[in-house]
Protein backbone atom coordinates (compact mmCIF):
# COMPACT_ATOMS: atom_id res chain seq x y z
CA UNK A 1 98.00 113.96 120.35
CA UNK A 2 95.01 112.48 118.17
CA UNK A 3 91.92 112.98 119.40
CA UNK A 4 89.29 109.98 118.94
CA UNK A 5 86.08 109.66 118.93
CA UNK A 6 84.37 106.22 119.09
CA UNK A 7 81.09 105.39 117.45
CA UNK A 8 79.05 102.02 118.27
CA UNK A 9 75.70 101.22 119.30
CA UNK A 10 76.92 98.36 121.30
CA UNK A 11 78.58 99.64 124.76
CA UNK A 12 81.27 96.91 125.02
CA UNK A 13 82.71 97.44 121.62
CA UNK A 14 82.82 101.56 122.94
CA UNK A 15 84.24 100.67 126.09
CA UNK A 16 87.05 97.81 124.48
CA UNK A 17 88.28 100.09 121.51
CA UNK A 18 88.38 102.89 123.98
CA UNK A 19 90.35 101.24 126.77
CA UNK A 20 92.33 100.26 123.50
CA UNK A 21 93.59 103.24 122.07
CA UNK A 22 93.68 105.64 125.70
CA UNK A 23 96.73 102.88 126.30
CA UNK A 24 98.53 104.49 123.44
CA UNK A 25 100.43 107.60 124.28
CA UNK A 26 99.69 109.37 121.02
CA UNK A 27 95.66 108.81 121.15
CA UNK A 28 93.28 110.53 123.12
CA UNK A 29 89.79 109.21 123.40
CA UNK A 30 87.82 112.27 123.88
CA UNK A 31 84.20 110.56 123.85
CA UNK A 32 81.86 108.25 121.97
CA UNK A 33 77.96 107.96 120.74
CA UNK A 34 75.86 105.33 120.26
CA UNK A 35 74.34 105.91 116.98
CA UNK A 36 74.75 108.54 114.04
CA UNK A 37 72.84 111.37 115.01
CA UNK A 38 74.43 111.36 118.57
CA UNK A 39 77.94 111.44 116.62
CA UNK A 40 77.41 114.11 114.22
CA UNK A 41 76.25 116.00 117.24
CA UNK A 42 79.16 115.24 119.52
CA UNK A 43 82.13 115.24 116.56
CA UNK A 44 81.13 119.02 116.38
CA UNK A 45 81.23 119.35 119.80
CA UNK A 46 84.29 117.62 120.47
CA UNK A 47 86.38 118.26 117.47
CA UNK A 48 88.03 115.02 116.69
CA UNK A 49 90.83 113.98 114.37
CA UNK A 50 89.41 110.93 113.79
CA UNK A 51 86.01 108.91 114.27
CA UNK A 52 85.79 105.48 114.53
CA UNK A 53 82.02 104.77 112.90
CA UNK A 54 79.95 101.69 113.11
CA UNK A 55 77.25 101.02 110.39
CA UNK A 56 74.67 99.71 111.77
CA UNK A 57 72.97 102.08 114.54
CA UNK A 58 69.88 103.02 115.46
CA UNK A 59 68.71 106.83 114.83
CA UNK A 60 70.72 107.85 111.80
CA UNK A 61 73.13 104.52 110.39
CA UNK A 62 77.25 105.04 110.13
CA UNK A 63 77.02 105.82 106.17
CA UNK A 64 74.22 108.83 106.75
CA UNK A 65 75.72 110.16 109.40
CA UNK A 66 79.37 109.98 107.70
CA UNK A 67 77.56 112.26 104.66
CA UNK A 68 76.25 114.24 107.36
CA UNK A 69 79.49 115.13 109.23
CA UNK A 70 81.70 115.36 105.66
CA UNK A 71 78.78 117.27 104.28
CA UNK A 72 79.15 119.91 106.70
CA UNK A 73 82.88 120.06 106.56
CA UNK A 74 84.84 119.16 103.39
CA UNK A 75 88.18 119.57 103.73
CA UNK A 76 90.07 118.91 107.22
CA UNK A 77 88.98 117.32 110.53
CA UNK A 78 87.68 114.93 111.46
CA UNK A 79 88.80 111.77 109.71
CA UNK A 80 86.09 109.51 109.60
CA UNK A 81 87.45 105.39 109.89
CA UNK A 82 84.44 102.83 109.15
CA UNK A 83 84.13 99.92 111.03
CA UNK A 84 82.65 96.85 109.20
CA UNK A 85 81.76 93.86 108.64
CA UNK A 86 81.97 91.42 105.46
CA UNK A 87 78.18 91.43 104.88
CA UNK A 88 78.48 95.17 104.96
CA UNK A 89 80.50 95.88 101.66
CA UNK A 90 78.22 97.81 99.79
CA UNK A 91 77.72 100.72 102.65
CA UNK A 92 81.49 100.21 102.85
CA UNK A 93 81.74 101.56 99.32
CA UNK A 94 78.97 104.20 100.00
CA UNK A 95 80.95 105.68 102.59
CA UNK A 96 83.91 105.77 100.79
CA UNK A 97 82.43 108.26 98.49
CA UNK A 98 80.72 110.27 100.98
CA UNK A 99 84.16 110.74 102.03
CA UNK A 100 85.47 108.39 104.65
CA UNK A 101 89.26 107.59 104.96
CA UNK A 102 88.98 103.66 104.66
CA UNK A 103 87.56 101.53 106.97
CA UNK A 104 88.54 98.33 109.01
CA UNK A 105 86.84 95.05 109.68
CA UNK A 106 85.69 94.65 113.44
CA UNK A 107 87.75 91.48 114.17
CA UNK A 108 91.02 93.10 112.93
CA UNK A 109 93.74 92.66 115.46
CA UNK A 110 94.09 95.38 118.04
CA UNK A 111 97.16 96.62 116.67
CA UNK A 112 95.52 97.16 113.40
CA UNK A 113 93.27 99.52 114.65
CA UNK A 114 95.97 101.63 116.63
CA UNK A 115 98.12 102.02 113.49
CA UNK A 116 94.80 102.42 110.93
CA UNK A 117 93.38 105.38 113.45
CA UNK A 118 97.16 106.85 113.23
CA UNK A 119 97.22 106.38 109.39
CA UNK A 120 93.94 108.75 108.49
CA UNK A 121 94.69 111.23 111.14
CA UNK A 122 97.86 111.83 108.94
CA UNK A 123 96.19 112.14 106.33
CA UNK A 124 96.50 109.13 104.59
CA UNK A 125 93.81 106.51 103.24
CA UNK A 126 93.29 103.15 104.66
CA UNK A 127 93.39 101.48 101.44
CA UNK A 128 96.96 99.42 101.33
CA UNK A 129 95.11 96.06 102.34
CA UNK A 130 94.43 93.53 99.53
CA UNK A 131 90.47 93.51 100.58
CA UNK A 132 90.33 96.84 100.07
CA UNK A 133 91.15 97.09 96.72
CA UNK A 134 88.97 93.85 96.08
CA UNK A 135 85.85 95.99 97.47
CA UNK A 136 86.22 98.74 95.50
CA UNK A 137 87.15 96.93 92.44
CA UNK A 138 84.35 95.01 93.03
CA UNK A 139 81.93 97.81 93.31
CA UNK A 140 83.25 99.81 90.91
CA UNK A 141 82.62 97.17 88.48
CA UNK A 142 79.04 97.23 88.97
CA UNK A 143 76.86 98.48 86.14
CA UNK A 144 75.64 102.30 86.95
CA UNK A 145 74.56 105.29 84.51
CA UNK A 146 77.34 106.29 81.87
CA UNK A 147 79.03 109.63 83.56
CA UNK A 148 81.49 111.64 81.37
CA UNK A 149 84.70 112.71 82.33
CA UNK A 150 84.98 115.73 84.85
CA UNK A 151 86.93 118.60 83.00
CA UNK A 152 89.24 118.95 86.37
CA UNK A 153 90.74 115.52 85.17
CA UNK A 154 92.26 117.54 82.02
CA UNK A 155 93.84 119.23 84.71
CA UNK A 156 95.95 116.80 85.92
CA UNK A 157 99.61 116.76 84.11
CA UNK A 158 100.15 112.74 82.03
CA UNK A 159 102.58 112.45 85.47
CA UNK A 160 99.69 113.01 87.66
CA UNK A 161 97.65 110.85 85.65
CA UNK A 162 99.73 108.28 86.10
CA UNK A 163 100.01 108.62 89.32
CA UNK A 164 96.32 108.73 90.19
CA UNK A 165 95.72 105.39 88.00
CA UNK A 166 98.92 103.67 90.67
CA UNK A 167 96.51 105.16 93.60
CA UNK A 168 93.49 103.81 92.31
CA UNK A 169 95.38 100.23 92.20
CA UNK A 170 95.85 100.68 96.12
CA UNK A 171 100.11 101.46 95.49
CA UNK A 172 101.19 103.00 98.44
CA UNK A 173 103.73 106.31 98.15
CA UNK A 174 106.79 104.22 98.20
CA UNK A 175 105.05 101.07 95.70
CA UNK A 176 104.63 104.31 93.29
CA UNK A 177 107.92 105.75 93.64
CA UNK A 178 109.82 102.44 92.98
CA UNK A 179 107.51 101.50 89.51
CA UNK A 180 108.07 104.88 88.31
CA UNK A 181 111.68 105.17 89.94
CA UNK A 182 110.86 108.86 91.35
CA UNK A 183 111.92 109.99 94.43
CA UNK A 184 109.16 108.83 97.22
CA UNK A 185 109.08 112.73 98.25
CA UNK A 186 108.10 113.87 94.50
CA UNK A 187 105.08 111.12 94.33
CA UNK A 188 103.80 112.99 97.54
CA UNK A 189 104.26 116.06 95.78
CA UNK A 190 101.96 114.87 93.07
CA UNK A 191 99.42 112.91 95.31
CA UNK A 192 99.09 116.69 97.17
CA UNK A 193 98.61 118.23 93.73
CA UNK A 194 96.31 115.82 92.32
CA UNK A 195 93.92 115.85 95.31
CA UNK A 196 93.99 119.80 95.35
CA UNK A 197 92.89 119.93 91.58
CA UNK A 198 90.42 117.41 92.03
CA UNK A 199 88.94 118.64 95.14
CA UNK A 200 89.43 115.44 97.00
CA UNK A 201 89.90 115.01 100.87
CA UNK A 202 92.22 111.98 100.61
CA UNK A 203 93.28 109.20 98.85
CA UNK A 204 90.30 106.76 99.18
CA UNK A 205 87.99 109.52 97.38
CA UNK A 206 90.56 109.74 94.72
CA UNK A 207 90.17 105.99 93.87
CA UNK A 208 86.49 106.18 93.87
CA UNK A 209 87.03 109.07 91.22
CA UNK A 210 89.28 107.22 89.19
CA UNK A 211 87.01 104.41 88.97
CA UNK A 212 84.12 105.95 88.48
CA UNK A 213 85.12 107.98 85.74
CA UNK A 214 86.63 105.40 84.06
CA UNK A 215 90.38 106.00 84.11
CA UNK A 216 90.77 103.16 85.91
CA UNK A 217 88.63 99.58 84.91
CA UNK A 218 88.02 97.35 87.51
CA UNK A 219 90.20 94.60 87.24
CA UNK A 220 93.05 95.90 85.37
């Protein structure tokens, strides 16, 4: 069973995405909050698998209190899955490297958000959708101070660096396995390597790396 937890300042969009996902048999809503502090608060409390985080709140906003909750827990539970807007990329991006999973725009179809809650509570990154990878290439792209290399990317094997490069490019396990004609099985093998070397929760903070650093332009 995954448990939820549902953050939005608005009380209809609680009570819809909640009425939502208790209809599935493998989600459990355990509670929601209406703004960031009141979900850092109640994701201890409640332990979640996954939240389900607004931007916009009163209190303490969706991309503080994402930093907040990550901060405090690195590795592991919860999963935090942003909920957003188009006028909100940029604190789309921000959370994204504070460590959220992915994210999802409010008016994506209900069974969207069933399968994109079940998709970061397995561990995975939200980051197969075209717009996704247009964000972060996007943002990426921006100008920002010259950082060199972290010395954990010499860890990574020329495989793995391959491999991290197809991430960054939102390929999904089984787009990787088929351009480097690898068993789907051996690319999660090195996706599970590379994110243990790198220190890295999931997949969506390995693409911010791999941009940010440079291995990966924008646009290529």
């Amino acid at each position: 069973m995954i448990r939820v937890l549902i953050v939005d300042d608005q009380a209809m969009v609680r009570q819809g995405f909640g009425a939502l996902l208790a209809a599935q048999p493998d989600l459990l809503v355990v509670g929601d909050a209406a703004d960031g502090a009141q979900a850092v608060a109640e994701a201890r409390r409640l332990d979640p698998d996954v939240v389900l985080m607004d931007v916009r709140m009163p209190v303490l906003d969706g991309l503080a209190a994402t930093r907040k909750l990550l901060g405090d827990r690195p590795a592991g539970r919860p999963r935090v899955l942003i909920l957003t807007t188009f006028d909100l990329d940029d604190y789309v991006y921000e959370a994204l490297r504070a460590g959220a999973s992915g994210f999802l725009l409010k008016d994506a179809p209900a069974a969207d958000l069933v399968h994109a809650v079940r998709v970061v509570a397995a561990g995975d990154a939200l980051l197969a959708p075209t717009v996704t990878r247009r964000l972060i290439a996007e943002f990426a792209a921006r100008p920002q101070r010259q950082r060199p290399r972290p010395t954990t990317l010499a860890a990574l094997t020329p495989r793995e660096t391959e491999v991290l490069r197809l991430i960054a490019r939102g390929r999904s396990n089984a787009e990787i396995s088929a351009e480097l004609v690898v068993a789907e099985q051996t690319v999660k093998t090195h996706v599970g390597r590379i994110l243990a070397k790198l220190h890295l929760r999931d997949r969506a903070q390995a693409v911010v790396l791999a941009y940010e650093t440079g291995l990966v332009a924008a646009g290529e």
